[in-house]
N, C-alpha and C. Protein backbone atom coordinates (compact mmCIF):
# COMPACT_ATOMS: atom_id res chain seq x y z
N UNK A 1 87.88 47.24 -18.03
CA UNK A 1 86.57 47.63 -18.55
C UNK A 1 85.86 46.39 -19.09
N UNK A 2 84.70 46.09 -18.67
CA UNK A 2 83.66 44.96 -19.19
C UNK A 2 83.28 45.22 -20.74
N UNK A 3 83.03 43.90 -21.22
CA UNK A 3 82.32 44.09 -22.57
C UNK A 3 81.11 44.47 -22.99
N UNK A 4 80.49 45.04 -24.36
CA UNK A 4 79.36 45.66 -24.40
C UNK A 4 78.31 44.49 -23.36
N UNK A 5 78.59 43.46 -23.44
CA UNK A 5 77.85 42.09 -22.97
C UNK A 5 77.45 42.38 -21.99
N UNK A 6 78.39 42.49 -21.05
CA UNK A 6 78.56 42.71 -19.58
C UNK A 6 77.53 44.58 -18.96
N UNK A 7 77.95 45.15 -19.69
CA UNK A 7 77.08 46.63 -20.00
C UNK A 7 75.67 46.44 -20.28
N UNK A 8 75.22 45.64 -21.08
CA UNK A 8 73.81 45.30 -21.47
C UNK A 8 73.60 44.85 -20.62
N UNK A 9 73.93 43.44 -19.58
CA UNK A 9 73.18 43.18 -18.89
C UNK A 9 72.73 43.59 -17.38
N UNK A 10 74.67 44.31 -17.26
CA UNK A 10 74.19 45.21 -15.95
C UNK A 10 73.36 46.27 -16.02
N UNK A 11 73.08 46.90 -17.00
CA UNK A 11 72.53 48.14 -16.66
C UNK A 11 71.00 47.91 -17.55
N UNK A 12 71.36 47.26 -18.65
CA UNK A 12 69.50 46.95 -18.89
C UNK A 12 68.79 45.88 -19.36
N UNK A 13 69.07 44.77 -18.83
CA UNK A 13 67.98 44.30 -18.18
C UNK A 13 67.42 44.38 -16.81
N UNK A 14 66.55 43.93 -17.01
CA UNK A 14 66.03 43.74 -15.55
C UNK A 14 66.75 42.65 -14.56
N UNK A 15 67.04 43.08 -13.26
CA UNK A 15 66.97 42.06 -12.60
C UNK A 15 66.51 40.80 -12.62
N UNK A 16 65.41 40.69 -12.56
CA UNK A 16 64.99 39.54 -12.76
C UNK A 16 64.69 38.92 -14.05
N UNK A 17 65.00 39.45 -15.15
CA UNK A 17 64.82 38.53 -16.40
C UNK A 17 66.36 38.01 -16.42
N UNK A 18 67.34 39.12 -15.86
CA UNK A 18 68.50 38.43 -16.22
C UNK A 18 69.25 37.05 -15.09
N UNK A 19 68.10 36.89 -13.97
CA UNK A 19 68.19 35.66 -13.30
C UNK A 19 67.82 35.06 -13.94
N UNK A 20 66.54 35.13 -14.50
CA UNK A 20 65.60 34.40 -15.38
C UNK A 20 66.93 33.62 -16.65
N UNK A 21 67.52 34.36 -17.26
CA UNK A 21 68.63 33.98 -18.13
C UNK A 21 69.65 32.71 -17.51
N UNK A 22 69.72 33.61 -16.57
CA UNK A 22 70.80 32.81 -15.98
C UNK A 22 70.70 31.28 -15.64
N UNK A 23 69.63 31.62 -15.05
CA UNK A 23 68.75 29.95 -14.87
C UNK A 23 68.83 29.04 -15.75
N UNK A 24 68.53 29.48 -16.56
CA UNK A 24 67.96 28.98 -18.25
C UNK A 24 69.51 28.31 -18.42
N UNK A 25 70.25 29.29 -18.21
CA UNK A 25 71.98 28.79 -19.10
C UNK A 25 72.24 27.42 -18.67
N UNK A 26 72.12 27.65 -17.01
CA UNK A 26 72.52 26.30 -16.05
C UNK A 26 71.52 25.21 -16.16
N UNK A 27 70.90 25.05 -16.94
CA UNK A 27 69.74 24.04 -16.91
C UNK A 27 70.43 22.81 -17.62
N UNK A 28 70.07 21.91 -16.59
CA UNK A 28 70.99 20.74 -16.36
C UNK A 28 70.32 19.30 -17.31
N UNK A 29 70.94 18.58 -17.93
CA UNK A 29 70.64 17.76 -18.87
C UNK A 29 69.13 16.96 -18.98
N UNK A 30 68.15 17.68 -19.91
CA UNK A 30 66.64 16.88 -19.93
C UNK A 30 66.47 15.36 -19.40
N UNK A 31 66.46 14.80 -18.49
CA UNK A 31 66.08 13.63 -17.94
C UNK A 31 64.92 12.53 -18.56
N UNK A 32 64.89 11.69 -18.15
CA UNK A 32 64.15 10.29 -18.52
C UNK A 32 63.23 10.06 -16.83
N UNK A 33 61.87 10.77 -16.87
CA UNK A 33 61.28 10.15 -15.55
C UNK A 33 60.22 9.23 -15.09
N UNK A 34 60.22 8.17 -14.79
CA UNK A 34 59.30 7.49 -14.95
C UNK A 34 58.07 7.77 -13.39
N UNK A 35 57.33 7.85 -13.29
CA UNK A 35 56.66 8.49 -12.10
C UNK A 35 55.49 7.75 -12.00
N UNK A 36 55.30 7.01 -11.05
CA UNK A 36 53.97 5.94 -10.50
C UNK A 36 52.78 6.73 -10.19
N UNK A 37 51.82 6.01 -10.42
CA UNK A 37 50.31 6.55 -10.36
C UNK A 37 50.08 6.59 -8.92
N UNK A 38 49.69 5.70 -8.34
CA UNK A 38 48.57 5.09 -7.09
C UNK A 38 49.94 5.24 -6.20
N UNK A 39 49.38 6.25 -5.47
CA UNK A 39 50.19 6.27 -3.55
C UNK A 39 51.30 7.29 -3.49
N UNK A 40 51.62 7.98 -5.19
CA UNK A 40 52.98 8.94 -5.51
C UNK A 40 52.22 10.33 -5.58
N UNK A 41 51.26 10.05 -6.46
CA UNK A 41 50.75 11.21 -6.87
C UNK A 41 49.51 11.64 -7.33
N UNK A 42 48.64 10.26 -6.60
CA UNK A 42 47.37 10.36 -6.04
C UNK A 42 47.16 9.22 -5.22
N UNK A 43 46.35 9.10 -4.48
CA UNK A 43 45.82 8.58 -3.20
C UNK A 43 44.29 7.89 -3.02
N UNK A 44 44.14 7.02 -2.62
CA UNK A 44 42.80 6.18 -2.50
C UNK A 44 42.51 6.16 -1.20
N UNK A 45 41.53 6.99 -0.33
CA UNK A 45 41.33 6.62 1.07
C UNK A 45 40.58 5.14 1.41
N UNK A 46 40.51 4.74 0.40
CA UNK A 46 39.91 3.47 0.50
C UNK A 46 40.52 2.23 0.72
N UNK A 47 41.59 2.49 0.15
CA UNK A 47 42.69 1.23 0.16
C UNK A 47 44.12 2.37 0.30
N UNK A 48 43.67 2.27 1.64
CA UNK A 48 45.29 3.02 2.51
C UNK A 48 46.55 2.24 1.83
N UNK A 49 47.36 2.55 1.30
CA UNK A 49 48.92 1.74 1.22
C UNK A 49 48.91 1.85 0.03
N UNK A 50 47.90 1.66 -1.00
CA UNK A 50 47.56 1.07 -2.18
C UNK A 50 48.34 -0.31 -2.61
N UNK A 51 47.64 -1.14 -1.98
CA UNK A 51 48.19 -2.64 -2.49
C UNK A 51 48.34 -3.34 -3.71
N UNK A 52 48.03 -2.50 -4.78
CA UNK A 52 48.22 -2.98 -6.18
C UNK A 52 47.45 -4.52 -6.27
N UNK A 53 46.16 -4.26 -5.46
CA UNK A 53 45.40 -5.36 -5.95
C UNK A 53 44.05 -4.62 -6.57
N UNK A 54 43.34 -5.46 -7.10
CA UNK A 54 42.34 -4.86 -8.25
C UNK A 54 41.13 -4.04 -7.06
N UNK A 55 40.90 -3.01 -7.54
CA UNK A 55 40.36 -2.01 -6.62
C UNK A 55 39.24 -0.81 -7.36
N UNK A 56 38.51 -0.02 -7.00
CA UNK A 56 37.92 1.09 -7.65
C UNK A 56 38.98 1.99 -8.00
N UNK A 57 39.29 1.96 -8.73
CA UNK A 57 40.80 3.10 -9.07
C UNK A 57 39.89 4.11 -9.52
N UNK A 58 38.71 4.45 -9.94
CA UNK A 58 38.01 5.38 -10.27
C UNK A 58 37.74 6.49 -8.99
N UNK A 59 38.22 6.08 -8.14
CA UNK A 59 38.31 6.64 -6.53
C UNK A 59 39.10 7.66 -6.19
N UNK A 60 40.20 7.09 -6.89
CA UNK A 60 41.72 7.75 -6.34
C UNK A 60 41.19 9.35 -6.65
N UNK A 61 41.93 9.91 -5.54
CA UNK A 61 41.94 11.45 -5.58
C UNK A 61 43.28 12.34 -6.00
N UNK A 62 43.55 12.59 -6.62
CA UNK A 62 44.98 13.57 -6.92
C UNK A 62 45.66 14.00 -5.81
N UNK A 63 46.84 14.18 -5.69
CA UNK A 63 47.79 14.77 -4.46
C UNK A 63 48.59 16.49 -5.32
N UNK A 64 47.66 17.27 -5.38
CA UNK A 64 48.07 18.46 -6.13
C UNK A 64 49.00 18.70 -6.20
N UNK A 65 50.20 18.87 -4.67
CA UNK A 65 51.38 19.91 -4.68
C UNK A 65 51.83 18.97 -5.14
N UNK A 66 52.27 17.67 -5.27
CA UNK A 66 53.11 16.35 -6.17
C UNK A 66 52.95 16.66 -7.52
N UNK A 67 51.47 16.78 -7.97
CA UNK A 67 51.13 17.15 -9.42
C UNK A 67 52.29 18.27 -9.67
N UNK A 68 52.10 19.08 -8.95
CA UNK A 68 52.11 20.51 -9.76
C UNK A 68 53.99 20.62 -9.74
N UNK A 69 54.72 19.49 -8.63
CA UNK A 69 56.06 19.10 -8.78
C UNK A 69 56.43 18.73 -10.38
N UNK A 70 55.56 17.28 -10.50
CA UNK A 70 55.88 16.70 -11.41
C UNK A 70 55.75 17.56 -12.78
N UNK A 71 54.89 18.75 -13.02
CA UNK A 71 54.81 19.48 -13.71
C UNK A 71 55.67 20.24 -14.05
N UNK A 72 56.14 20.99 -12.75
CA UNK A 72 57.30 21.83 -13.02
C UNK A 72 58.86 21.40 -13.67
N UNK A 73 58.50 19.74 -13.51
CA UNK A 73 59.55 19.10 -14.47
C UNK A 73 59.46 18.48 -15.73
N UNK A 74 58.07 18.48 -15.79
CA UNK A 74 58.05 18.51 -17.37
C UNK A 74 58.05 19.96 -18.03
N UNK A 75 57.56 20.56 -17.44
CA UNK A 75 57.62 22.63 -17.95
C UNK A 75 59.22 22.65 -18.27
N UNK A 76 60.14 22.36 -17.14
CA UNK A 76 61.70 21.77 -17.81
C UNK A 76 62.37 21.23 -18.58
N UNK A 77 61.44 20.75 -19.40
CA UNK A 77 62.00 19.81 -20.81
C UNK A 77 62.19 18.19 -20.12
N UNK A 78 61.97 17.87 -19.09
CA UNK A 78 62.00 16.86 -18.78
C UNK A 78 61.16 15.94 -19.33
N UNK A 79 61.07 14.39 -19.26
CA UNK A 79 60.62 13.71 -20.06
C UNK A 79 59.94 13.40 -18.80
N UNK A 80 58.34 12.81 -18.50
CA UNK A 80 57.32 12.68 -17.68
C UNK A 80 56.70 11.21 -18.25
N UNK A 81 57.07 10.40 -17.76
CA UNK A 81 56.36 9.12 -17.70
C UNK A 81 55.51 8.56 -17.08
N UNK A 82 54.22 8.37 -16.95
CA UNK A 82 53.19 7.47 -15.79
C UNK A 82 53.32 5.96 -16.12
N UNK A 83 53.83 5.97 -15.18
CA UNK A 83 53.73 4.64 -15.45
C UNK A 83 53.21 3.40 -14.20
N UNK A 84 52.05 2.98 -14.41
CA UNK A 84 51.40 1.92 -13.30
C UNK A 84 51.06 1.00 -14.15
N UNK A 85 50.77 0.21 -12.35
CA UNK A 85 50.32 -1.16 -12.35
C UNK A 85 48.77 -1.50 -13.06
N UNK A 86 48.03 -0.48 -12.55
CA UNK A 86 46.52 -1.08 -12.59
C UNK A 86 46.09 -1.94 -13.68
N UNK A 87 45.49 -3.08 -13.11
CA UNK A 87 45.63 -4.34 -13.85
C UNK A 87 46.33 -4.92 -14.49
N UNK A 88 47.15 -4.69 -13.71
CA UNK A 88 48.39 -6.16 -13.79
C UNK A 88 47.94 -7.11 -13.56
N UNK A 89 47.15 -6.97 -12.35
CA UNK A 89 47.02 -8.64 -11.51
C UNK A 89 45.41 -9.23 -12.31
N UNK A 90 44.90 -8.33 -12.81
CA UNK A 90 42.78 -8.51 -12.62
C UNK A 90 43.06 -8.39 -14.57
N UNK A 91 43.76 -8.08 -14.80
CA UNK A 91 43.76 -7.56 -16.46
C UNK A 91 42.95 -7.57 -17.02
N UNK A 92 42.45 -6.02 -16.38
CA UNK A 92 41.68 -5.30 -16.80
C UNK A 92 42.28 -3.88 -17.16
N UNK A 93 41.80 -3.00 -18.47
CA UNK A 93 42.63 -2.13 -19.27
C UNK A 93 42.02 -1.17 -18.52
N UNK A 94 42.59 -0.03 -17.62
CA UNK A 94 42.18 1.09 -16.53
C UNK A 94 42.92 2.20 -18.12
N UNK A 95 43.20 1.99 -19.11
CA UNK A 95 43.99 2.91 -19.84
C UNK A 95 43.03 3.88 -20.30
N UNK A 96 41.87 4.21 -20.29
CA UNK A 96 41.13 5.39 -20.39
C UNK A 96 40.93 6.20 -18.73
N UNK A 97 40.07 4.93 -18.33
CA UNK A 97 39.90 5.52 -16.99
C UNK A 97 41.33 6.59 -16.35
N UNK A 98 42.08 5.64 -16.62
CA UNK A 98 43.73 6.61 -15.86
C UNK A 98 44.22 7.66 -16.80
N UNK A 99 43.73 7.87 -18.23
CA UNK A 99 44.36 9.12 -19.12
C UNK A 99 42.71 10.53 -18.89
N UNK A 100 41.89 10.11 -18.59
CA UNK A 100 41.25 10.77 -18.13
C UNK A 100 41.12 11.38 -16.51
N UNK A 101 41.70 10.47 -16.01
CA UNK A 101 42.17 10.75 -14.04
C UNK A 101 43.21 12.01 -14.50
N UNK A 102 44.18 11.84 -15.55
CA UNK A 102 45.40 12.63 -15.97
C UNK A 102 44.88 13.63 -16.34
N UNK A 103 44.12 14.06 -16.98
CA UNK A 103 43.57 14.85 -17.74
C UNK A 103 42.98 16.01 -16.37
N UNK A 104 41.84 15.41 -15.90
CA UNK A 104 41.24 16.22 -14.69
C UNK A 104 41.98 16.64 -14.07
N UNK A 105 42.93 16.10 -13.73
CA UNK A 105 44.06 16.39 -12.71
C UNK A 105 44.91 17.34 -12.68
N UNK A 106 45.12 17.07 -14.04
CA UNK A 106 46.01 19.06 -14.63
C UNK A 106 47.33 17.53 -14.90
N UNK A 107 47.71 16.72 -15.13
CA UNK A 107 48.76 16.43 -14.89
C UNK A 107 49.53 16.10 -16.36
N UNK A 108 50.74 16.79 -16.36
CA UNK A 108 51.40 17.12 -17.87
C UNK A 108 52.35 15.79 -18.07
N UNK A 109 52.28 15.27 -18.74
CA UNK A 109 52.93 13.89 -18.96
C UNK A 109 53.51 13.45 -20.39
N UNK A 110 54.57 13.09 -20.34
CA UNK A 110 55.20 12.66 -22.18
C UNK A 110 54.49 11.26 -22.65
N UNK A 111 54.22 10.31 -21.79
CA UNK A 111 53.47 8.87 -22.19
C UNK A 111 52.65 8.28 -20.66
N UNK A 112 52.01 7.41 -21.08
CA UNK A 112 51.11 7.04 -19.82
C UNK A 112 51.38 5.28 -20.16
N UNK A 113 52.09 4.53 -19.32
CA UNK A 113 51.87 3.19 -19.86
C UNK A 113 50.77 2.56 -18.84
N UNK A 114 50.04 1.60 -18.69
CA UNK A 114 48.82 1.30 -17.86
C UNK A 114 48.98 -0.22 -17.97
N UNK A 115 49.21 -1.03 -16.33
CA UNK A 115 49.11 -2.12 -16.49
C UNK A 115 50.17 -2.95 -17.51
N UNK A 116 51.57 -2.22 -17.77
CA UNK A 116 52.98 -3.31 -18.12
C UNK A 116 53.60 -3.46 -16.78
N UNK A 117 53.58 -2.25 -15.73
CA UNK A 117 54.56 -2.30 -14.77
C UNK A 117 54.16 -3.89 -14.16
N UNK A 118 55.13 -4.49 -13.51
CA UNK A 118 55.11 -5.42 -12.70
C UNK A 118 54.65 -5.29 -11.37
N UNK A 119 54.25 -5.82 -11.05
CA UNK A 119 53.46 -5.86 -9.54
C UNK A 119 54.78 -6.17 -8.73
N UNK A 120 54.91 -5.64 -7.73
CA UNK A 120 55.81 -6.41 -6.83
C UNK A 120 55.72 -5.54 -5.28
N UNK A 121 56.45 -5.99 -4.42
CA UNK A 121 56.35 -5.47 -2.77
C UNK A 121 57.50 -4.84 -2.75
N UNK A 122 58.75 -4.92 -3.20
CA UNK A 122 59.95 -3.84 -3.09
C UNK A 122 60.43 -3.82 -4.20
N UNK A 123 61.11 -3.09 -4.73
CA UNK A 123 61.75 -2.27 -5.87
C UNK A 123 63.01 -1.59 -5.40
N UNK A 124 64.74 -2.87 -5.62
CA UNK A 124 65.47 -1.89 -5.09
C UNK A 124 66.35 -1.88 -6.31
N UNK A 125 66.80 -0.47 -7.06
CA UNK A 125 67.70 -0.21 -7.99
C UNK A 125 68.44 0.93 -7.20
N UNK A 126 69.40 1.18 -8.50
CA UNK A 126 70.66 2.46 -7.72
C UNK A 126 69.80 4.38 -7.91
N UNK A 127 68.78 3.85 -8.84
CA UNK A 127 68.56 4.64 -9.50
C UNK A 127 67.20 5.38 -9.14
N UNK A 128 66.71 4.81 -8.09
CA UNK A 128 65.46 4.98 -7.51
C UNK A 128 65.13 6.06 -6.51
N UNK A 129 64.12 6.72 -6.17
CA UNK A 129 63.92 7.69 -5.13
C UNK A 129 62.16 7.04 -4.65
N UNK A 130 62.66 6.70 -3.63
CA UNK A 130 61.24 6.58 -2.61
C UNK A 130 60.15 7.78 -2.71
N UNK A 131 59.23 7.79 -2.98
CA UNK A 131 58.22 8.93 -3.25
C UNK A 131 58.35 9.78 -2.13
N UNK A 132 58.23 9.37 -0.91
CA UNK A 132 57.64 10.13 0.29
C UNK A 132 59.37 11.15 -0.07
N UNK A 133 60.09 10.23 0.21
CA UNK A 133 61.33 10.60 0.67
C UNK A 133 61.45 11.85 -0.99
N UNK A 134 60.86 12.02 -1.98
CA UNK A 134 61.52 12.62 -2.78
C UNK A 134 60.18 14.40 -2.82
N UNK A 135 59.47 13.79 -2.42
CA UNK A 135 58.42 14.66 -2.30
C UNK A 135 58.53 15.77 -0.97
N UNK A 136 59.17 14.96 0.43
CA UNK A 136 59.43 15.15 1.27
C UNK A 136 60.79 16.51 1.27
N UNK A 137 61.63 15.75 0.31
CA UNK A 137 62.79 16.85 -0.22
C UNK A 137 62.37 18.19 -0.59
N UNK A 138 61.40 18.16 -1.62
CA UNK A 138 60.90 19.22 -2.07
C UNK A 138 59.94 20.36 -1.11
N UNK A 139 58.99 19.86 -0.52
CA UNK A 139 58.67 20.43 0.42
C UNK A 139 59.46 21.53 1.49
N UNK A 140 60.81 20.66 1.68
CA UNK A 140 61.69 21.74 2.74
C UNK A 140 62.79 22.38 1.43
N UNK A 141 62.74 22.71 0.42
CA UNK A 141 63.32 23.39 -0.74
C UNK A 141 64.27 23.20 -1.19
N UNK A 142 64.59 21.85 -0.95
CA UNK A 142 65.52 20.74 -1.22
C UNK A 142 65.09 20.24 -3.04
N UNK A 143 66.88 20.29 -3.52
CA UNK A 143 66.58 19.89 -5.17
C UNK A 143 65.92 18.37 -5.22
C-alpha cells in the first residue's frame, strides 16, 4: 500500500500540475550564461556576418524565437548575461543604445556588459557552444 503522499498525488492532483511538480524537482543546477548580442540574438542585414567593426548598431533587428530561448532560461533561475563587443574597436559607449535594443526586444537579462568583450575572429574554449549550432539544437527539441 502507497503512502498518504503517493494517494494525494495520484488521485488529486491534476495531471498536469503534478508534471508541472515534477519538473520543478529535477531542475538542474542555476547556471552562469554569458550570451552575445550582434549575429546570436539579433541580426544586422546590413553588415551580414557582423564583423565587430564600428557600424549602425541602431539597425540591428531582434531574432525573436532566440529571444524568447534565452528567456525561457532566465524564467529558470538561470543567470542571463549580454555581453558584447560594440565599441571595442571605435570606443564608443553603445551602453544605452543596447539596454534600450534589450528593452524593446522583450529580452530578460541579469547584467548587460557593452564594449569589455574583446574583439577577436575565433573563440575556442571547452566551454563554449557555437550559436547557430546551439540554437539549431533547440529548434529540433534538442536540450
Amino acid at each position: 500500500m502507497g503512502s498518504t503522499a503517493d494517494w494525494y498525488y495520484k488521485d488529486y492532483l491534476p495531471e498536469q500540475e503534478r508534471k508541472k511538480e515534477e519538473k520543478q524537482m529535477r531542475l538542474q543546477k542555476p547556471k552562469i550564461i554569458y550570451v552575445d548580442l550582434d549575429g546570436t540574438i539579433s541580426i544586422n542585414n546590413e553588415e551580414i556576418g557582423f564583423a565587430d567593426r564600428h557600424q549602425d548598431y541602431s539597425k540591428a533587428e531582434p531574432l525573436p524565437d532566440r529571444i524568447a530561448h534565452i528567456n525561457e532560461l532566465y524564467d529558470q533561475g538561470h543567470e542571463i548575461h549580454i555581453w558584447t563587443a560594440r565599441g571595442t574597436i571605435s570606443k564608443t559607449d553603445y551602453t544605452e543604445l543596447t539596454k534600450k535594443q534589450l528593452l524593446d526586444w522583450g529580452v530578460k537579462y541579469t547584467s548587460v556588459q557593452v564594449g569589455n568583450k574583446p574583439h577577436f575572429d575565433m573563440y575556442i574554449c571547452d566551454k563554449s557552444y557555437n550559436s547557430e549550432s546551439f540554437f539549431h539544437y533547440r529548434e529540433r527539441g534538442l536540450p
